[in-house]
N, C-alpha and C. Protein backbone atom coordinates (compact mmCIF):
# COMPACT_ATOMS: atom_id res chain seq x y z
N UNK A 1 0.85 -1.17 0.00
CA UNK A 1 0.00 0.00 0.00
C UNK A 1 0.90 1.23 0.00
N UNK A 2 0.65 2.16 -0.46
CA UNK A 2 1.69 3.29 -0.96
C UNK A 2 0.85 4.01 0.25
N UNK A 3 2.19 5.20 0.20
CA UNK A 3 1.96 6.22 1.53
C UNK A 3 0.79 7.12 1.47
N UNK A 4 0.16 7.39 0.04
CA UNK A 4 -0.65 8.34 -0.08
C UNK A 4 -1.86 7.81 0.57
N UNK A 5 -2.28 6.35 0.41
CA UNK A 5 -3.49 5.34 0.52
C UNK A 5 -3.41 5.26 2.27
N UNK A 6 -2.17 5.45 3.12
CA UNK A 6 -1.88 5.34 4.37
C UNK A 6 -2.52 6.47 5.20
N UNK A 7 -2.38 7.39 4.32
CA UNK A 7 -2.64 9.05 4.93
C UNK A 7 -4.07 9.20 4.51
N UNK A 8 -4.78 8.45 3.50
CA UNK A 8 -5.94 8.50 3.56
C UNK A 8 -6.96 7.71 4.52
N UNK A 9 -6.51 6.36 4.97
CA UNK A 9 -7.08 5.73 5.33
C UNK A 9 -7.10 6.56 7.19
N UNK A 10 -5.76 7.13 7.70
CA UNK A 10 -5.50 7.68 8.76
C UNK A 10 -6.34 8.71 8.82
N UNK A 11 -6.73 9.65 7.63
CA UNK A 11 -7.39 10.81 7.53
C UNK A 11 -8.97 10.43 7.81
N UNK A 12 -9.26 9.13 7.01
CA UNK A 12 -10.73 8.65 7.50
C UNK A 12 -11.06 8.11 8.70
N UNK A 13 -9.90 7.32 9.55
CA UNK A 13 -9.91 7.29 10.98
C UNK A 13 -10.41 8.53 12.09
N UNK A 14 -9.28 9.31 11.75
CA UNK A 14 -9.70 10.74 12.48
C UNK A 14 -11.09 11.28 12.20
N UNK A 15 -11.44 11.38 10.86
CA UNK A 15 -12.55 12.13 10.80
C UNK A 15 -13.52 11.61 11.49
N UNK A 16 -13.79 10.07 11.44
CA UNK A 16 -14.52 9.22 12.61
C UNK A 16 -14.48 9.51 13.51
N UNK A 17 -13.54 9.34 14.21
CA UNK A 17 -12.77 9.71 15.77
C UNK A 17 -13.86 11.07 15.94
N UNK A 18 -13.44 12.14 14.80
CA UNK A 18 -13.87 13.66 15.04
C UNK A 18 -15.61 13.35 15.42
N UNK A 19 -16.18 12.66 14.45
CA UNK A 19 -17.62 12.70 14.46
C UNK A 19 -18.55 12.10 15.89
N UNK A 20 -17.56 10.59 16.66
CA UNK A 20 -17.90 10.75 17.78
C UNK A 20 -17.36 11.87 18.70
N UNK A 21 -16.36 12.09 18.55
CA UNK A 21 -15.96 12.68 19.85
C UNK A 21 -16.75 14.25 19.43
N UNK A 22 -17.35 14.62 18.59
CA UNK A 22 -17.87 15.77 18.05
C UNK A 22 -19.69 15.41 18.52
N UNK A 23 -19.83 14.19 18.75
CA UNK A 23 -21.44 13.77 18.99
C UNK A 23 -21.19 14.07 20.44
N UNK A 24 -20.42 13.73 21.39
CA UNK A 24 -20.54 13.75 22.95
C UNK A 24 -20.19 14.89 23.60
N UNK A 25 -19.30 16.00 22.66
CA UNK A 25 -19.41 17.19 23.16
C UNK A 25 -20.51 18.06 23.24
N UNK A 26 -21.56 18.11 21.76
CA UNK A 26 -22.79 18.64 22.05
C UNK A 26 -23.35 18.23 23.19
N UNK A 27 -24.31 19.35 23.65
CA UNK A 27 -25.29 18.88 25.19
C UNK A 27 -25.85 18.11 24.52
N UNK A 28 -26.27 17.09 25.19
CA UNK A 28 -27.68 16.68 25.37
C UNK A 28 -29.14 16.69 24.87
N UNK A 29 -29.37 17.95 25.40
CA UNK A 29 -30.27 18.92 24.84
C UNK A 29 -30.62 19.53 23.19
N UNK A 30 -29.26 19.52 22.44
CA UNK A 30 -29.40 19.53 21.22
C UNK A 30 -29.48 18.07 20.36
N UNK A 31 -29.51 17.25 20.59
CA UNK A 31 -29.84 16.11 19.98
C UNK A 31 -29.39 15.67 18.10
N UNK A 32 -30.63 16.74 17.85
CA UNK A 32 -30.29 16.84 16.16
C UNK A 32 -28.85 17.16 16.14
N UNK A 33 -28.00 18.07 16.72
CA UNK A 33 -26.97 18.53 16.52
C UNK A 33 -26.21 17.78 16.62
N UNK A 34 -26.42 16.85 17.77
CA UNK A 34 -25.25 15.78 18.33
C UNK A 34 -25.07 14.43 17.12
N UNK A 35 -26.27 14.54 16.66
CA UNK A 35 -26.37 13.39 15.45
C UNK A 35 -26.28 14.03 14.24
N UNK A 36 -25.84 14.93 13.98
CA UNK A 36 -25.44 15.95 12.56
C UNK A 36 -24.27 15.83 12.94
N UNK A 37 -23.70 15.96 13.64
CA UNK A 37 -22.29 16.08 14.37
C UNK A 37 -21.71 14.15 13.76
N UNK A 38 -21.94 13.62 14.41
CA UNK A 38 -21.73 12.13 13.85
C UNK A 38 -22.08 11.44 12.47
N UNK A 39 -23.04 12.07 12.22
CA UNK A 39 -23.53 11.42 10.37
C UNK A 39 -22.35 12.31 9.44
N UNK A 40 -22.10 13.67 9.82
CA UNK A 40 -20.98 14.29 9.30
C UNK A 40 -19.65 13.81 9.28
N UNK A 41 -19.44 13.18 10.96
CA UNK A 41 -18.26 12.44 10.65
C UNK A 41 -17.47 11.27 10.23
N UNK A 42 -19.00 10.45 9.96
CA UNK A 42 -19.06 9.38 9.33
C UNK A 42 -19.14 9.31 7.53
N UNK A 43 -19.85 10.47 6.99
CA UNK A 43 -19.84 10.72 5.61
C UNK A 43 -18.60 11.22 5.13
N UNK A 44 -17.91 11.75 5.84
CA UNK A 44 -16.88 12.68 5.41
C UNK A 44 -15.65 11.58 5.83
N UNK A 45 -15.48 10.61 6.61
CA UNK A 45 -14.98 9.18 6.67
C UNK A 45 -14.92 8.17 5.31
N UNK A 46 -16.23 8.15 5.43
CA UNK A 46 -16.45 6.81 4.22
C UNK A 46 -16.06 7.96 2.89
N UNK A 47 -15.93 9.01 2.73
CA UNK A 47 -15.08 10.02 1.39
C UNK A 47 -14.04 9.51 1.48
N UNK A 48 -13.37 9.65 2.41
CA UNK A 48 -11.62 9.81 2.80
C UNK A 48 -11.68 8.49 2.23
N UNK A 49 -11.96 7.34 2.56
CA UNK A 49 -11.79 6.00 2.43
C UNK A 49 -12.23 5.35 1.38
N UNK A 50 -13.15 5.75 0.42
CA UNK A 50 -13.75 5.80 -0.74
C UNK A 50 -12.34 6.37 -2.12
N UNK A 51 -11.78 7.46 -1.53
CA UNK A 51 -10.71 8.01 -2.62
C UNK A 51 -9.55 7.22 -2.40
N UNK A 52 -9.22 6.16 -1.42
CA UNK A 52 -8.15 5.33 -1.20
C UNK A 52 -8.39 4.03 -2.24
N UNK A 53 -6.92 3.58 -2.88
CA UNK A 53 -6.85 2.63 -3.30
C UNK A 53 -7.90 1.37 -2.36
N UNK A 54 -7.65 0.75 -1.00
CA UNK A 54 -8.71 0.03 -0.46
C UNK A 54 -10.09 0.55 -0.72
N UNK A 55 -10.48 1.20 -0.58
CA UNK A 55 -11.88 1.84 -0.70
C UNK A 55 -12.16 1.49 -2.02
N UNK A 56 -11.63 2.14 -3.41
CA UNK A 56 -12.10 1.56 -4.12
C UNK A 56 -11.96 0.11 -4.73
N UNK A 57 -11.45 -1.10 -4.05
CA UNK A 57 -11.29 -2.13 -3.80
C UNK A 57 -12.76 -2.87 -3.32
N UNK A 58 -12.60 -2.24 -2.15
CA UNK A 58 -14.23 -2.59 -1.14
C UNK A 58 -15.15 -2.27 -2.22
N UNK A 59 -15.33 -1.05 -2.79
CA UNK A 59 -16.05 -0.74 -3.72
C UNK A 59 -16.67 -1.61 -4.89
N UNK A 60 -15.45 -2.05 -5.68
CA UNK A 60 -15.24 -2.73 -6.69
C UNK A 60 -16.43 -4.17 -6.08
N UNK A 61 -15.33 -4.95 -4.86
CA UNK A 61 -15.78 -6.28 -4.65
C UNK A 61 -16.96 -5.96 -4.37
N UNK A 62 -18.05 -5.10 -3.39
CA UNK A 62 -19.19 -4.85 -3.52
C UNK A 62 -20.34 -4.71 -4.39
N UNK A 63 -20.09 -4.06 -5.73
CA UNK A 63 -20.39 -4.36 -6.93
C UNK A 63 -20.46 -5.41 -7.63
N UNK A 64 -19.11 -5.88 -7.76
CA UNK A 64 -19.33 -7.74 -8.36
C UNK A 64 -20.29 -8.18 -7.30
N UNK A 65 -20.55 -8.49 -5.91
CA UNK A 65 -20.94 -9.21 -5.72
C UNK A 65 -22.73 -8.96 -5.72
N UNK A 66 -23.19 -7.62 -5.61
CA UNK A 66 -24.26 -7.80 -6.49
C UNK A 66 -24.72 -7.85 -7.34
N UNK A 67 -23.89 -7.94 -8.55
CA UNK A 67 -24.02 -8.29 -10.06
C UNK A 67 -23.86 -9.81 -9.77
N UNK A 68 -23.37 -10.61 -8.89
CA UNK A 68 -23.30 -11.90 -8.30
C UNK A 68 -24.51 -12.50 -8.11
N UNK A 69 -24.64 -11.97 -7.33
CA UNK A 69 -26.93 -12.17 -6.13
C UNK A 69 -27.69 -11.71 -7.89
N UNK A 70 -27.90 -11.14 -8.56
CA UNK A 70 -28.76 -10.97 -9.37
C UNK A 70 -28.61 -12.23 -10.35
N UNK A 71 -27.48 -13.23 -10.42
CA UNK A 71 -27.18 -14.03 -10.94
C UNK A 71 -27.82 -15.58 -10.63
N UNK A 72 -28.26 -15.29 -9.74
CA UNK A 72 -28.81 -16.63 -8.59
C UNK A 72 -30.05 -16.60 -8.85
N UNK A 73 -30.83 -18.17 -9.11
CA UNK A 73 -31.64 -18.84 -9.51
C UNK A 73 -32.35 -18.97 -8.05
N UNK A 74 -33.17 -18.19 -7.71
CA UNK A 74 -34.24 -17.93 -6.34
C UNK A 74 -35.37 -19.33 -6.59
N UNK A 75 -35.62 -19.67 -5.76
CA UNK A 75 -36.62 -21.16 -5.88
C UNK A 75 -37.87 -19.90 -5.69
N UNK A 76 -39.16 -20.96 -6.06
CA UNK A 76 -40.18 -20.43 -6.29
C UNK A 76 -40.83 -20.73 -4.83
N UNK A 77 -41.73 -19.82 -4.54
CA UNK A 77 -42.86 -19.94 -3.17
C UNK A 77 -43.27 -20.89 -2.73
N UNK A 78 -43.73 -22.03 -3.64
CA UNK A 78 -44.11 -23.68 -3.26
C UNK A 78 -42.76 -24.41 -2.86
N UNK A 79 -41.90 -24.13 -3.76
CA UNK A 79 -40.69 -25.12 -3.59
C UNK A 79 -40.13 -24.65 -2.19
N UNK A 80 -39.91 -23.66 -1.67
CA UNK A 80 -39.33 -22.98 -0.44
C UNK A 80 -39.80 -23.44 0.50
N UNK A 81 -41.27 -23.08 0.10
CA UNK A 81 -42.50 -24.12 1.47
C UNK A 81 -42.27 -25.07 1.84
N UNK A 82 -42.04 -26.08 0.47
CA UNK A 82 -41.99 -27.54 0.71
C UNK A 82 -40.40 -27.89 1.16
N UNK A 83 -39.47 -27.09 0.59
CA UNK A 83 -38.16 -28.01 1.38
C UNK A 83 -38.05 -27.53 2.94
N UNK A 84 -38.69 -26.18 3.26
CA UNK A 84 -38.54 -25.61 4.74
C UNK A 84 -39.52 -26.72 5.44
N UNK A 85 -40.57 -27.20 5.11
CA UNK A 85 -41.38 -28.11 5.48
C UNK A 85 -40.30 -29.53 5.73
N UNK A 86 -40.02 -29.85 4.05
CA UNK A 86 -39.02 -31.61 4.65
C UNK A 86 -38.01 -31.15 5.64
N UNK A 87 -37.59 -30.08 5.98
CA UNK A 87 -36.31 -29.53 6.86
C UNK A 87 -37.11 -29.54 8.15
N UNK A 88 -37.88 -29.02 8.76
CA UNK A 88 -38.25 -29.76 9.81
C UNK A 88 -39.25 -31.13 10.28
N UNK A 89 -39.56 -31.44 9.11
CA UNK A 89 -39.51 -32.98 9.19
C UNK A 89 -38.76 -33.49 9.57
N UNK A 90 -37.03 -33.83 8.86
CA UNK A 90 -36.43 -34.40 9.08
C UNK A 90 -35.69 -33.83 10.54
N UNK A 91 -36.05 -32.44 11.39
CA UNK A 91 -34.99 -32.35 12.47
C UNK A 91 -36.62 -33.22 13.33
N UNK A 92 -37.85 -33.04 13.44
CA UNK A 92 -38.42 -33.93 14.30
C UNK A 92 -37.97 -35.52 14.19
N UNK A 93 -37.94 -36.07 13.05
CA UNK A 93 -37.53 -37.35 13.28
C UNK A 93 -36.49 -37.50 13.92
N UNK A 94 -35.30 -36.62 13.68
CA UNK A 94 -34.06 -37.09 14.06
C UNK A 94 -34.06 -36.17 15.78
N UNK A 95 -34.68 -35.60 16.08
CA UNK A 95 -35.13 -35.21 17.59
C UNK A 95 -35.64 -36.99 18.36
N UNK A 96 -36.76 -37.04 17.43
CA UNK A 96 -37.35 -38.61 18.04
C UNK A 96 -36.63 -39.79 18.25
N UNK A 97 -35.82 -39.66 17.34
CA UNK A 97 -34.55 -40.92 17.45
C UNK A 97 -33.76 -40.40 18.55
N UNK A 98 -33.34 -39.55 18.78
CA UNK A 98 -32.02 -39.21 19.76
C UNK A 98 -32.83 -39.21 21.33
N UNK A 99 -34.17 -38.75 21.65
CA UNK A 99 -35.07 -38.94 22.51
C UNK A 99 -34.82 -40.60 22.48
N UNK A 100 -35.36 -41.08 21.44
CA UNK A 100 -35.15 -42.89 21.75
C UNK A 100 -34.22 -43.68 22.17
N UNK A 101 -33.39 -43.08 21.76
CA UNK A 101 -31.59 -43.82 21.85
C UNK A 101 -31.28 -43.00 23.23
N UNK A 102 -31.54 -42.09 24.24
CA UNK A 102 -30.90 -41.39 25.08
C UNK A 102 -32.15 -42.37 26.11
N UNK A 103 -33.43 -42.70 25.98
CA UNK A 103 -34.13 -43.43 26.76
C UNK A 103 -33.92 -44.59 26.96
N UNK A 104 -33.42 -45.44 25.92
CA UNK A 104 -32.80 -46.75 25.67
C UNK A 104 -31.83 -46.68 26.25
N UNK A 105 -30.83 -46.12 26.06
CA UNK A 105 -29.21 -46.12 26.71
C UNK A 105 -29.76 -45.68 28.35
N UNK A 106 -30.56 -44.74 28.67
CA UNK A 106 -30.73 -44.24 30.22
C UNK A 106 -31.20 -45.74 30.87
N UNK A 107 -32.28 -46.09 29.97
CA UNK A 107 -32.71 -47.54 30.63
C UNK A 107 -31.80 -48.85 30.85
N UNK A 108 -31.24 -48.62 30.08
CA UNK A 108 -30.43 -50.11 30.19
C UNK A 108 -29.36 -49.67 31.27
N UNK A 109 -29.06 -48.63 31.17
CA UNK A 109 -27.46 -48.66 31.96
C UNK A 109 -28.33 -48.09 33.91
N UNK A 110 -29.31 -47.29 34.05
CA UNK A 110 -29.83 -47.13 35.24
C UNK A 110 -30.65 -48.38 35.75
N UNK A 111 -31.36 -48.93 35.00
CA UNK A 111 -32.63 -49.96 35.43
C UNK A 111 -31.87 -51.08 35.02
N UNK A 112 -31.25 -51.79 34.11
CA UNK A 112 -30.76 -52.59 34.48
C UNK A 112 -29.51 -53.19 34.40
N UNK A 113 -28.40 -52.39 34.64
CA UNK A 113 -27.27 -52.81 34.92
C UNK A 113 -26.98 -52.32 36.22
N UNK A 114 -27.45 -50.96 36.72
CA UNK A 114 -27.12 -50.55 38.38
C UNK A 114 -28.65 -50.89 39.04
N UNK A 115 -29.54 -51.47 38.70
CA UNK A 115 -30.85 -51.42 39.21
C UNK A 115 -30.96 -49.82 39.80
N UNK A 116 -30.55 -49.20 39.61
CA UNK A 116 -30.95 -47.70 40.50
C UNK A 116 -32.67 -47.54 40.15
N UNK A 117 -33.18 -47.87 39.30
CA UNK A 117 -34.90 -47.39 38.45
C UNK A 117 -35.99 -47.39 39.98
């Protein structure tokens, strides 16, 4: 990363830094101000970091990846129903089995190998 991309990314740190520490100095009492104070130092952040080589990186990969998602074959309303449906089908059965096998194993090893039952 070259020095210029260093001093930007440092420059978008601070301005952050500025926008809270710029939200907790307003009173209280001004509210809007205290949150104009922070959305300012957060917009003027994501600039600084936006004109950096990383930024437009983040940028870039953000883009592909919703040109990505628009690429994807979405199942239809019935089909969604029905596999969210076999999906807890299959966790009740396999609930019922592990209930069975944990009653089986409790029984044999309490009732009749220690008689404790």
């Amino acid at each position: 990363m070259e020095m210029q991309d260093k001093l930007k990314l440092a420059m978008a740190a601070l301005l952050l830094a500025g926008g809270v520490v710029g939200f907790y100095l307003v009173p209280e009492s001004q509210g809007l101000l205290r949150a104009l104070a922070f959305v300012a130092g957060l917009a003027l952040s994501a600039g600084a970091l936006w004109l950096s080589a990383p930024g437009k990186a983040l940028v870039s990969y953000a883009q592909e990846s919703v040109a990505e998602t628009r690429k994807v074959v979405w199942p239809e309303r019935r089909e969604a129903l029905q596999l969210t449906g076999l999906v807890f089908l299959f966790v009740l059965v396999l609930a019922l089995f592990m209930w069975l096998v944990d009653s089986g194993l409790s029984w044999f090893f309490y009732d009749l190998l220690l008689g404790r039952g």
